[in-house]
C-alpha atoms as a PDB file:
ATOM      1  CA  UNK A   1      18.951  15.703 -19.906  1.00  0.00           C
ATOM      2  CA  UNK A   2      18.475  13.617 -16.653  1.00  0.00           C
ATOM      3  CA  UNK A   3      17.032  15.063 -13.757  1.00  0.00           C
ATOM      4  CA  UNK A   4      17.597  14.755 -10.125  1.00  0.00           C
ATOM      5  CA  UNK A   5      15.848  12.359  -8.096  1.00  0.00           C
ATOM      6  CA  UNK A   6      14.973  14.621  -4.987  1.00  0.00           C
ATOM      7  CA  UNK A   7      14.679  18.112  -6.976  1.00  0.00           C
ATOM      8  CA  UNK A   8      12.143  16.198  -8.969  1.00  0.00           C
ATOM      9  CA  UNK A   9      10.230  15.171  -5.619  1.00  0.00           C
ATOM     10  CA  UNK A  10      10.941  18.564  -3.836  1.00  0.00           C
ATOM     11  CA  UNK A  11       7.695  19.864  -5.891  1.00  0.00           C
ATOM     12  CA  UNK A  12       4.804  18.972  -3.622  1.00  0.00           C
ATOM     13  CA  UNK A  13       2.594  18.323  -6.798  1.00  0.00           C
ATOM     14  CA  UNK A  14       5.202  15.443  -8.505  1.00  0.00           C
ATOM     15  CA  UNK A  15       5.007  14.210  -5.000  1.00  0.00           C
ATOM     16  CA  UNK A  16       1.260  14.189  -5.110  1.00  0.00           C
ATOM     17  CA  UNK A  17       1.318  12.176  -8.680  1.00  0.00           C
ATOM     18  CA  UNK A  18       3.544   9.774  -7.182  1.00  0.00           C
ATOM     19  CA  UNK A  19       1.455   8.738  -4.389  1.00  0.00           C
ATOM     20  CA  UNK A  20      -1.525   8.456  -6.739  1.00  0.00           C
ATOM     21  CA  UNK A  21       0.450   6.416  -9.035  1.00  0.00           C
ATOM     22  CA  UNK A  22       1.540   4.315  -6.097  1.00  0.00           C
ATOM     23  CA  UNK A  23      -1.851   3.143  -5.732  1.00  0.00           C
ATOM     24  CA  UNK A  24      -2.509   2.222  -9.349  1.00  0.00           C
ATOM     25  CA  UNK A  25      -1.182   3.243 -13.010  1.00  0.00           C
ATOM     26  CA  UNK A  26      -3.059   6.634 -14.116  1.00  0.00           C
ATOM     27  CA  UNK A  27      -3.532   8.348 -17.410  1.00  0.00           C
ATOM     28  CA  UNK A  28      -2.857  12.119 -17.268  1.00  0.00           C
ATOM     29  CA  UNK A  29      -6.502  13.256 -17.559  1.00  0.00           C
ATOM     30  CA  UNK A  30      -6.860  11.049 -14.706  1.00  0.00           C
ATOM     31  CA  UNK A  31      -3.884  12.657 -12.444  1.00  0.00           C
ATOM     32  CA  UNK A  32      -5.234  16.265 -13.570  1.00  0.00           C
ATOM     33  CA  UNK A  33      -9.098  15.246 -11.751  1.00  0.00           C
ATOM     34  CA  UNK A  34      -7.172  15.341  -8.973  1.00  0.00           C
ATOM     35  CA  UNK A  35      -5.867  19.281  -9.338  1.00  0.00           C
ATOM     36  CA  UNK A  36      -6.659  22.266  -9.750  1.00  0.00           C
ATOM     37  CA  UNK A  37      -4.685  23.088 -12.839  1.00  0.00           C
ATOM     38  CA  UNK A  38      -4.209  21.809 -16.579  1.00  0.00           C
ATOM     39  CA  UNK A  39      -3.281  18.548 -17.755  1.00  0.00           C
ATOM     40  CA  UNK A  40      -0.485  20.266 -19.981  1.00  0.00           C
ATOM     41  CA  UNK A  41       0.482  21.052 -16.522  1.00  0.00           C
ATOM     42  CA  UNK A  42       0.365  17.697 -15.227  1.00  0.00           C
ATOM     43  CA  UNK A  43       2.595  16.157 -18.124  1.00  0.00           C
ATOM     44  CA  UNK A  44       5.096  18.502 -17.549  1.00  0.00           C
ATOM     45  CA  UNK A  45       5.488  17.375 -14.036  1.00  0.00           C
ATOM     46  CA  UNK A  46       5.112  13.916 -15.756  1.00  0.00           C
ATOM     47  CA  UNK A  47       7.622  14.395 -17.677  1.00  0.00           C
ATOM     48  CA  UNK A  48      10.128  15.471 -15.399  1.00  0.00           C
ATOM     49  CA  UNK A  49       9.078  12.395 -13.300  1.00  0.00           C
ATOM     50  CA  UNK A  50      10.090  10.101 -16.194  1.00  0.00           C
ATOM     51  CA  UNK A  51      13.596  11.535 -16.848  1.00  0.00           C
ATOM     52  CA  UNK A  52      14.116  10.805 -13.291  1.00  0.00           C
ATOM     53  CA  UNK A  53      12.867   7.082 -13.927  1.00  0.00           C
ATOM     54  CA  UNK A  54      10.475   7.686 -11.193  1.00  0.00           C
ATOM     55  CA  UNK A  55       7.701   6.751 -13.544  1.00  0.00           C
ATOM     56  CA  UNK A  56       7.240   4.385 -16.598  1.00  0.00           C
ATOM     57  CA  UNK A  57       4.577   5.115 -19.296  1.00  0.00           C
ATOM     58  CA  UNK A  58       2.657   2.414 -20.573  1.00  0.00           C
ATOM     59  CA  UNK A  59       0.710   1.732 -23.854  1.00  0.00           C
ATOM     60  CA  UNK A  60      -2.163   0.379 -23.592  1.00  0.00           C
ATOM     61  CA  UNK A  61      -4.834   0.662 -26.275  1.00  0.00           C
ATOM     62  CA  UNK A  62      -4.819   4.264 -27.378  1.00  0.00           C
ATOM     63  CA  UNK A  63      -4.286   5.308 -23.438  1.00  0.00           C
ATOM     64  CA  UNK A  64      -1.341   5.568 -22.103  1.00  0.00           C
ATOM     65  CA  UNK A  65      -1.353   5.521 -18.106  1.00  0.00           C
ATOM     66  CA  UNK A  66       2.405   6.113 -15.747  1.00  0.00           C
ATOM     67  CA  UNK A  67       3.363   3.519 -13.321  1.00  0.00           C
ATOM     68  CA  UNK A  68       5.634   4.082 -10.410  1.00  0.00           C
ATOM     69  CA  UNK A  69       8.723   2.774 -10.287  1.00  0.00           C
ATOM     70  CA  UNK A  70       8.986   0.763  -7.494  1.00  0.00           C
ATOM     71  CA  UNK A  71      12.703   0.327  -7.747  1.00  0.00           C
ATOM     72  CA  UNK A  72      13.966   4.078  -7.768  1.00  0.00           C
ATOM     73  CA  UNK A  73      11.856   4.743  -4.893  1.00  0.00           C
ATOM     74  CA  UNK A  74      13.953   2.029  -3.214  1.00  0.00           C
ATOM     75  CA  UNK A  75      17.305   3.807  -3.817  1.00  0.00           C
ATOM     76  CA  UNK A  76      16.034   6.771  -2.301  1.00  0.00           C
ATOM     77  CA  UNK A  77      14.906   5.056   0.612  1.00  0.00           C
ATOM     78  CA  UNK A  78      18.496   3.467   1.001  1.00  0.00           C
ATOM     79  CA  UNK A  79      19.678   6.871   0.474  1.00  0.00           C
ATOM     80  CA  UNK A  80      17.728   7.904   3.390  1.00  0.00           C
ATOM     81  CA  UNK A  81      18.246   5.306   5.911  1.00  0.00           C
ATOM     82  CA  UNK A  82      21.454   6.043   6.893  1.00  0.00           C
ATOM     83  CA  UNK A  83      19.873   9.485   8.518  1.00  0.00           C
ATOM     84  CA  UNK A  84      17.002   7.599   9.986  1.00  0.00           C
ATOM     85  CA  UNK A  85      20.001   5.393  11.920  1.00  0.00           C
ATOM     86  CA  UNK A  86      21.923   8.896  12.619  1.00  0.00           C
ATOM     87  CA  UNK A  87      18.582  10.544  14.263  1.00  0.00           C
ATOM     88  CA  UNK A  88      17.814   7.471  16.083  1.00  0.00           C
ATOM     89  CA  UNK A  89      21.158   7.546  17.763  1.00  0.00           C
ATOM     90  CA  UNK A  90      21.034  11.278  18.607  1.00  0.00           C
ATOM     91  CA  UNK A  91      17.282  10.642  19.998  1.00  0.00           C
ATOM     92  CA  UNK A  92      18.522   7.213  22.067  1.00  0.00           C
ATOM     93  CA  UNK A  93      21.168   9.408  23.695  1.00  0.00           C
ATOM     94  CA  UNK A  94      18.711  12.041  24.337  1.00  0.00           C
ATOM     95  CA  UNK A  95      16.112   9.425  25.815  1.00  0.00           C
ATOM     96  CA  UNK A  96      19.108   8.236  27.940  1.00  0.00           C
ATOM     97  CA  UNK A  97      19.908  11.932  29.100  1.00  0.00           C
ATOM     98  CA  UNK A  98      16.430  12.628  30.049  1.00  0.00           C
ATOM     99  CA  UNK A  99      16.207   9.230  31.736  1.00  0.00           C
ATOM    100  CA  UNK A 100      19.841   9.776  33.781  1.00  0.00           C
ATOM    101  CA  UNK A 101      18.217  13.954  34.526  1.00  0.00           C
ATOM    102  CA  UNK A 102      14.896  12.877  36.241  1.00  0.00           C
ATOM    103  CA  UNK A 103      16.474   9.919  38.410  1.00  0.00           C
ATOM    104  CA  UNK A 104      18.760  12.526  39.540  1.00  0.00           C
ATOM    105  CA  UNK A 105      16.107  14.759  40.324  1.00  0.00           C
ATOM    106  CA  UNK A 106      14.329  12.060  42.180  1.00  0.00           C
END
């Protein structure tokens, strides 16, 4: 079954093991240093993170550590632009009304 993208990052703790990851590749006893509950836990959350293609496990040795996927992040960024342009229109009009209000009040 594949996941959704954002309810996979809607839990705050995926979207604390992607910023981790972001830094560098982790193992899962690694990630679970870093909270305050069990790595069975974390590789749930792992899990769910991979069927999403968020993050890619890699062998290496007898370790295996999750990278982010770089890409995937990107498409939700594109997803998200076009309401960064929306709410930067709304707030340039509201800049504009504020500006136009006080030189009338002047």
């Amino acid at each position: 079954m594949r996941r959704d993208i954002f309810q996979a990052i809607a839990d705050p703790t995926r979207r604390a093991i992607i910023l981790l990851i972001a830094v560098q590749a982790m193992t899962p006893n690694a990630l679970a240093e870093h909270f305050d509950t069990t790595r069975q836990a974390i590789s749930k959350h792992l899990k769910v993170l991979i069927q999403c293609e968020l993050v890619k496990p890699q062998q290496q040795g007898r370790q295996i550590y999750y990278q982010l996927e770089v890409e995937k992040i990107d498409e939700i960024d594109h997803w998200l632009r076009q309401f960064r342009k929306i709410w930067e229109s709304r707030f340039e009009r509201l800049d504009d009304l504020l500006t136009t209000l006080k030189k009338q009040q002047q």
